[in-house]
PDB file of N, CA and C in Angstrom:
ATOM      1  N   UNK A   1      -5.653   9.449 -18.071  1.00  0.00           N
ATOM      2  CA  UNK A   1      -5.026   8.210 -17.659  1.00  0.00           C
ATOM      3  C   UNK A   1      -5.973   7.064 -18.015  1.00  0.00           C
ATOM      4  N   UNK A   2      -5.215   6.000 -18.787  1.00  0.00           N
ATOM      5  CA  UNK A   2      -6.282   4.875 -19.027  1.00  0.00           C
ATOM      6  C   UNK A   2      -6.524   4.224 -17.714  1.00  0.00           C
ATOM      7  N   UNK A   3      -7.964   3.631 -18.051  1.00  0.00           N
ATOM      8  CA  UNK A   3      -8.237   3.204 -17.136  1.00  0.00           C
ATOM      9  C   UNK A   3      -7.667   1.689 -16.146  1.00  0.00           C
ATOM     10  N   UNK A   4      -7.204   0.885 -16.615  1.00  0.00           N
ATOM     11  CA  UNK A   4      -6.362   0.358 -16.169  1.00  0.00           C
ATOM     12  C   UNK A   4      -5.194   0.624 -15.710  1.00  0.00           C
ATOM     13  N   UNK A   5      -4.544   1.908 -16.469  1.00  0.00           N
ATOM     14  CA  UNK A   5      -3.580   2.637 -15.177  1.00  0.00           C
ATOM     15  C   UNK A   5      -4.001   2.738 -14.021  1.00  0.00           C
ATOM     16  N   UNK A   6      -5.071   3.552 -13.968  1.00  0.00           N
ATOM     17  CA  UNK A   6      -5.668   4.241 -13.275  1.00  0.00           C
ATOM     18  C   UNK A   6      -6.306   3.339 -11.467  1.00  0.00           C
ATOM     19  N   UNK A   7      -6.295   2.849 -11.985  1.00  0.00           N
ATOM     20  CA  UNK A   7      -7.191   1.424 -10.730  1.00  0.00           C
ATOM     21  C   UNK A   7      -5.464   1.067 -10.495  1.00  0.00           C
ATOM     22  N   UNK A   8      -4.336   0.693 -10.994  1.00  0.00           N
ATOM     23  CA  UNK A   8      -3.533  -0.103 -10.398  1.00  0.00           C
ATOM     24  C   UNK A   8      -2.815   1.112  -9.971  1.00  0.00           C
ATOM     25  N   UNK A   9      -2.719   2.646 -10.120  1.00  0.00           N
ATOM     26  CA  UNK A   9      -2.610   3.407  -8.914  1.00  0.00           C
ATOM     27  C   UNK A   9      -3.207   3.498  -8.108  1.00  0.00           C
ATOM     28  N   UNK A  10      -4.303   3.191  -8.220  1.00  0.00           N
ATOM     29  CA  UNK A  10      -5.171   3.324  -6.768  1.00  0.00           C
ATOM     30  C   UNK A  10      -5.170   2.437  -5.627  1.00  0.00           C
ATOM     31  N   UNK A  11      -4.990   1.087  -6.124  1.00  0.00           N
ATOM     32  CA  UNK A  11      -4.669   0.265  -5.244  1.00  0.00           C
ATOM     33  C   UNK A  11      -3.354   0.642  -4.523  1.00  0.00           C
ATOM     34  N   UNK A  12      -2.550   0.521  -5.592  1.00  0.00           N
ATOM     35  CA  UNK A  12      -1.230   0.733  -5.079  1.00  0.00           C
ATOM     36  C   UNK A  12      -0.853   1.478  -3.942  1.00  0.00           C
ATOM     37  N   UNK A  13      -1.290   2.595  -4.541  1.00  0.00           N
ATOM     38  CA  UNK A  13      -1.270   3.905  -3.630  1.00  0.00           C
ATOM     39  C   UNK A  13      -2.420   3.664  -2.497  1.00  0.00           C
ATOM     40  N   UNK A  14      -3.264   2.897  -2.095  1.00  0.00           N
ATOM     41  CA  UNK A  14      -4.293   2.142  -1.133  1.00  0.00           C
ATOM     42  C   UNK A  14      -2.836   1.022   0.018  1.00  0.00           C
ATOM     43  N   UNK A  15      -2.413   0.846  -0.831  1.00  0.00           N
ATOM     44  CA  UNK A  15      -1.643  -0.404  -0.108  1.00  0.00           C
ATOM     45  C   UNK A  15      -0.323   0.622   0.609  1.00  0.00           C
ATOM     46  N   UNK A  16       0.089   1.422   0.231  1.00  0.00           N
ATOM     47  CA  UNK A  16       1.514   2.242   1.225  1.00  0.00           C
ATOM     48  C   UNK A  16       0.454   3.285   2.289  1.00  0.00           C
ATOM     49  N   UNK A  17      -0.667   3.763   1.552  1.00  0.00           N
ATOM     50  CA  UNK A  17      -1.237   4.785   3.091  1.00  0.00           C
ATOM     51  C   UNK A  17      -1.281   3.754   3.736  1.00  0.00           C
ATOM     52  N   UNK A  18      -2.215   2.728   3.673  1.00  0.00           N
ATOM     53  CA  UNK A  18      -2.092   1.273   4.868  1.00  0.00           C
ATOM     54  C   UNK A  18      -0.941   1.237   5.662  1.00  0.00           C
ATOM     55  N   UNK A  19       0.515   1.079   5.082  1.00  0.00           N
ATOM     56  CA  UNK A  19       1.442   0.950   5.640  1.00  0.00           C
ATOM     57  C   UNK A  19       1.850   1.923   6.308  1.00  0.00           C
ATOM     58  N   UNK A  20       1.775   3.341   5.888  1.00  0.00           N
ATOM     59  CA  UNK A  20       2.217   4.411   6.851  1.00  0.00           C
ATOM     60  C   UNK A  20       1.127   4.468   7.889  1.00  0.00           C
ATOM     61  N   UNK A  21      -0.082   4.419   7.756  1.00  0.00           N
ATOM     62  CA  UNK A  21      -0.927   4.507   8.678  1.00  0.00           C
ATOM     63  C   UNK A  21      -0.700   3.107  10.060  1.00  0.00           C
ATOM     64  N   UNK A  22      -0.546   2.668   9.668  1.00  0.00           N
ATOM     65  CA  UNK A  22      -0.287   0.709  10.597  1.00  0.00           C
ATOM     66  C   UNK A  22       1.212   1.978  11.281  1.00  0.00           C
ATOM     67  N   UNK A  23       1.972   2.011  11.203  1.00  0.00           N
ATOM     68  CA  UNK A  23       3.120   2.070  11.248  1.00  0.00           C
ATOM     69  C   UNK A  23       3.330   3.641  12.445  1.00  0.00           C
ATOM     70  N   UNK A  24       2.121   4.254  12.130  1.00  0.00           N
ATOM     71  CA  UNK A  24       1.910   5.103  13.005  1.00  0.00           C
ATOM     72  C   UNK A  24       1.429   5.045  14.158  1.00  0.00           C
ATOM     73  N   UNK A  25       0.151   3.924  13.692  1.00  0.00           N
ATOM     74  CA  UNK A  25      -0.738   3.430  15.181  1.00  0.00           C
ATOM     75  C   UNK A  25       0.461   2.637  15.932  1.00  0.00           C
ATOM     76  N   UNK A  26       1.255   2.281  15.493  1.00  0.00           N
ATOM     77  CA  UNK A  26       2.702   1.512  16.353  1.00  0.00           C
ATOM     78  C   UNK A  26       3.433   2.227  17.333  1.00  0.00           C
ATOM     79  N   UNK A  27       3.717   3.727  16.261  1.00  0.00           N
ATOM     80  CA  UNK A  27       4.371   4.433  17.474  1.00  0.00           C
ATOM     81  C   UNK A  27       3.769   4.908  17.980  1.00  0.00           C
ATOM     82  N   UNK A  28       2.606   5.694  18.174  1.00  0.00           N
ATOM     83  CA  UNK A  28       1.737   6.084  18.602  1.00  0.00           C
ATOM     84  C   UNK A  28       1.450   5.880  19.775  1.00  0.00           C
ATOM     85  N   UNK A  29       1.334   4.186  19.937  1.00  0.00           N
ATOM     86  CA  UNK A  29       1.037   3.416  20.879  1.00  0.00           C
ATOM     87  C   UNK A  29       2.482   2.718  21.565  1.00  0.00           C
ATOM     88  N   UNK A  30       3.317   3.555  21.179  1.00  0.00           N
ATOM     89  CA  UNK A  30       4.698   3.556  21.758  1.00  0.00           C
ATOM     90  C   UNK A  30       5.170   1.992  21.845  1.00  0.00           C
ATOM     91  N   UNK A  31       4.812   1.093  20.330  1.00  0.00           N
ATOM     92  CA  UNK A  31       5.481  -0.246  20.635  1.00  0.00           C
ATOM     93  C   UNK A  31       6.808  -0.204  19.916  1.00  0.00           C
ATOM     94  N   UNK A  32       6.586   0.636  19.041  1.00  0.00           N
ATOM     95  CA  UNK A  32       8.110   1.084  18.512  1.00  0.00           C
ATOM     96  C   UNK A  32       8.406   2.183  18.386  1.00  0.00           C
ATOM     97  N   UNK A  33       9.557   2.318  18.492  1.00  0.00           N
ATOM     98  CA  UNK A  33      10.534   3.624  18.410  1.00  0.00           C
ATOM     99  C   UNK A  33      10.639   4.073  17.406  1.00  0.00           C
ATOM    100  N   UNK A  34      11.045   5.564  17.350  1.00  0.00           N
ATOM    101  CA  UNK A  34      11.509   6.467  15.833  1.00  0.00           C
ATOM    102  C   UNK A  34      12.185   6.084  15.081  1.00  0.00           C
ATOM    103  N   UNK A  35      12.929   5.350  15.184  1.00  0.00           N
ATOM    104  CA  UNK A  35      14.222   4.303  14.994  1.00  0.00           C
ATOM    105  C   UNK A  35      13.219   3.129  14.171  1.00  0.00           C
ATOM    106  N   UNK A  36      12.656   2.310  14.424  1.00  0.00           N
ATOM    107  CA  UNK A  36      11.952   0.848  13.658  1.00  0.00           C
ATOM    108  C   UNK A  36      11.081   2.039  12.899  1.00  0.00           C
ATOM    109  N   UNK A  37      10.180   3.285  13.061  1.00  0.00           N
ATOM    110  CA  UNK A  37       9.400   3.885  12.215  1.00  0.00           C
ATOM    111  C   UNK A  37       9.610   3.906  10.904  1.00  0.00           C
ATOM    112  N   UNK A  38      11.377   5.033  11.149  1.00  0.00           N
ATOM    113  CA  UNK A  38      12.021   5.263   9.948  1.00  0.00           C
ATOM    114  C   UNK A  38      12.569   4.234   8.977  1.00  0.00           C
ATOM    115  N   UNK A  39      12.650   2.978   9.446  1.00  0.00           N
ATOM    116  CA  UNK A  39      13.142   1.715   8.840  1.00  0.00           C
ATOM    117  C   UNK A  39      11.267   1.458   7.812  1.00  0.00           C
ATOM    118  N   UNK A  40      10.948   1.345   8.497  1.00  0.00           N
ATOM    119  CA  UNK A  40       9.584   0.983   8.416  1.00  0.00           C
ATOM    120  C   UNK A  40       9.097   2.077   6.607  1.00  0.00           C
ATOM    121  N   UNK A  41       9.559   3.206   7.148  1.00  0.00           N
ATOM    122  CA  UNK A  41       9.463   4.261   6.009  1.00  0.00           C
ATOM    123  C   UNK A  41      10.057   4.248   4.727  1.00  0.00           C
ATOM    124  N   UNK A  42      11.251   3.382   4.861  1.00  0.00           N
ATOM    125  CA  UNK A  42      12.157   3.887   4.010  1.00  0.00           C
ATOM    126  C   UNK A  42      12.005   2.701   2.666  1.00  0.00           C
ATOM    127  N   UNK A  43      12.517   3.752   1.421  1.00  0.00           N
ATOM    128  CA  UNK A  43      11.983   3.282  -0.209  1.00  0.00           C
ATOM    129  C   UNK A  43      12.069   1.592  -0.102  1.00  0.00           C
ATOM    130  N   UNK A  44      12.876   0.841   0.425  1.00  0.00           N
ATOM    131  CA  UNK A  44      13.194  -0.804   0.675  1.00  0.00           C
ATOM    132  C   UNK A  44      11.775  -0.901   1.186  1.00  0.00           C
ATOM    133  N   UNK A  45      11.639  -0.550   2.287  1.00  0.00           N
ATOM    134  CA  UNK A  45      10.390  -1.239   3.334  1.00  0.00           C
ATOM    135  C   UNK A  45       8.665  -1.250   2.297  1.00  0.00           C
ATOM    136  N   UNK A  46       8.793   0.241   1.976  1.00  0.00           N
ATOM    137  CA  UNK A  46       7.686   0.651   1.418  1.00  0.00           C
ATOM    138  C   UNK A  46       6.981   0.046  -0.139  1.00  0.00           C
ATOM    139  N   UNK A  47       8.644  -0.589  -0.782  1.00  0.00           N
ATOM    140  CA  UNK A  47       8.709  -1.315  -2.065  1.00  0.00           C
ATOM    141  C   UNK A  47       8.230  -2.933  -1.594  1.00  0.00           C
ATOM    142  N   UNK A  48       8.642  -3.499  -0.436  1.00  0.00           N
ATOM    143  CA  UNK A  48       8.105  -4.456  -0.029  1.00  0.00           C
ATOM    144  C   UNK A  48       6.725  -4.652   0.325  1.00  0.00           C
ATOM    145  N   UNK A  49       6.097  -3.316   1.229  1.00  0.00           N
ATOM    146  CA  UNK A  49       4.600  -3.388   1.672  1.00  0.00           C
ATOM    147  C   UNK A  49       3.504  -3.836   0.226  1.00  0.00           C
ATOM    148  N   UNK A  50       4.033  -3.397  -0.920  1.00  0.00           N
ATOM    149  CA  UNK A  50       3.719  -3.825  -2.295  1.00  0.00           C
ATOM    150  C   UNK A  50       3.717  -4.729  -2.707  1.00  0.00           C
ATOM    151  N   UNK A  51       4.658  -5.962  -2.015  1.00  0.00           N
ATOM    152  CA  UNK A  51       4.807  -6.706  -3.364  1.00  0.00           C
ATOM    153  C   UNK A  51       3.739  -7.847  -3.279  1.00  0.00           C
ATOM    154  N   UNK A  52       3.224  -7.667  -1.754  1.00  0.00           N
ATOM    155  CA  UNK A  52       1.768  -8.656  -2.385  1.00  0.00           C
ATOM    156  C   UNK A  52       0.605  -8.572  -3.541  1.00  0.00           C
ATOM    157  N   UNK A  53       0.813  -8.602  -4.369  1.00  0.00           N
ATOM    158  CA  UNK A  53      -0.048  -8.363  -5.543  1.00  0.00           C
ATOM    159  C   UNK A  53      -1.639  -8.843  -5.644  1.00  0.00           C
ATOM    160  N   UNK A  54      -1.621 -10.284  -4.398  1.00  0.00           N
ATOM    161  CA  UNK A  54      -2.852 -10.636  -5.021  1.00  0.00           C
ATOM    162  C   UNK A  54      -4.077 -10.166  -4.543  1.00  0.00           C
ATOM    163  N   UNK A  55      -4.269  -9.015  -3.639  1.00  0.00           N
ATOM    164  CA  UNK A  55      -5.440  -8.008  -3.264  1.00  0.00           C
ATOM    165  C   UNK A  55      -5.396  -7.498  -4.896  1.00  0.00           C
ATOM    166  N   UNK A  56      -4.488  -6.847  -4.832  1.00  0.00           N
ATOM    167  CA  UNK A  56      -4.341  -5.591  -6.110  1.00  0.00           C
ATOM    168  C   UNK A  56      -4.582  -6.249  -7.171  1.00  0.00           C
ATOM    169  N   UNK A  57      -4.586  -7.495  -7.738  1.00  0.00           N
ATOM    170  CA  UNK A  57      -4.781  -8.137  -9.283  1.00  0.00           C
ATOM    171  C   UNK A  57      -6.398  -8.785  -8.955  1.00  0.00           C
ATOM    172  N   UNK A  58      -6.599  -9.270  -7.681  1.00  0.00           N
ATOM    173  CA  UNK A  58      -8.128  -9.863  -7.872  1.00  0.00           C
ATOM    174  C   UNK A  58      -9.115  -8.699  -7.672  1.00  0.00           C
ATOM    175  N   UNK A  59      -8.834  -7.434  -7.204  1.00  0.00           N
ATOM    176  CA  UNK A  59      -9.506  -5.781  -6.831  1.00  0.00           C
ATOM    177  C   UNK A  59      -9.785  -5.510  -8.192  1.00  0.00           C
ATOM    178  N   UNK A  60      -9.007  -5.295  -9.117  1.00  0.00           N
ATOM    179  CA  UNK A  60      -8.168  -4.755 -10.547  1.00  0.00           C
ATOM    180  C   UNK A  60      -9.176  -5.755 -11.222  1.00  0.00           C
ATOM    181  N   UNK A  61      -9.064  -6.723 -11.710  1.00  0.00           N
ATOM    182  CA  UNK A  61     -10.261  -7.401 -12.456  1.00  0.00           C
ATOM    183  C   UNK A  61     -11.455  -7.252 -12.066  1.00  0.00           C
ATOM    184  N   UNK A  62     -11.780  -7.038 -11.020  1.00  0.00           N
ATOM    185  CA  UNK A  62     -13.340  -7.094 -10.811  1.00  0.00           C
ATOM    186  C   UNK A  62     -13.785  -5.863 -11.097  1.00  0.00           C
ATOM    187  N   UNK A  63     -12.827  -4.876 -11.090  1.00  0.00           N
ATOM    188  CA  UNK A  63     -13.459  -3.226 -11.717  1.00  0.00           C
ATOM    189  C   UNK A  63     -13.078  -2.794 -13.357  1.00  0.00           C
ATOM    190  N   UNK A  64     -11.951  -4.034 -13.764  1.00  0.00           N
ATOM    191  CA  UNK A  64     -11.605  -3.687 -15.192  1.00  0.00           C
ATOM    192  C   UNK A  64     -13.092  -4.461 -16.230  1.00  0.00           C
ATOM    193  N   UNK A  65     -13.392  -5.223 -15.359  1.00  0.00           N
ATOM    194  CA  UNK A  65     -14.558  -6.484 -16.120  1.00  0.00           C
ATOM    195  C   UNK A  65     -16.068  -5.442 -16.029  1.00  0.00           C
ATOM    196  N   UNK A  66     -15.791  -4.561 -15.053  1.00  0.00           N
ATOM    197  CA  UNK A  66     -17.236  -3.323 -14.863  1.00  0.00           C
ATOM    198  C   UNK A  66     -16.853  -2.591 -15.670  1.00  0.00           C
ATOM    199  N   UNK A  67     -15.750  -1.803 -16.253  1.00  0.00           N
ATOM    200  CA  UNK A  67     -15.368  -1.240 -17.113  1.00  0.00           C
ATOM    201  C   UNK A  67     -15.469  -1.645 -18.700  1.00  0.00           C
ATOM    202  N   UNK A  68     -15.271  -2.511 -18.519  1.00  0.00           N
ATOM    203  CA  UNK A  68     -16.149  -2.726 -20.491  1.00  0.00           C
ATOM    204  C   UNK A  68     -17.164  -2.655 -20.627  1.00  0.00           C
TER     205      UNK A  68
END
């Protein structure tokens, strides 16, 4: 995998454990129900926890610029 693939899976995939993990300490701590979890889970919610990009593009340059 090139390496610029490679880093923008990682983030990526950095940014949804975040979200399942947050989402657990919720119910966990019984502020929401199984019900808001599964909302919380589902391909819509999880495509959104993503779409902030600008962790993932200013992360992504500072290791693509160590990489040359």
């Amino acid at each position: 995998m090139p390496i610029v693939e490679e880093v923008v899976h990682e983030w990526f995939q950095q940014q949804l454990v975040e979200t399942v993990m947050s989402a657990s300490a919720l119910k966990q701590g019984g502020r929401w129900s199984s019900q808001e979890i599964e909302k919380l889970w589902d391909d819509t919610a999880l495509t959104a926890a993503i779409l902030p990009r600008y962790h993932v593009e200013c992360r992504s340059s500072g290791r693509w610029a160590s990489a040359w």
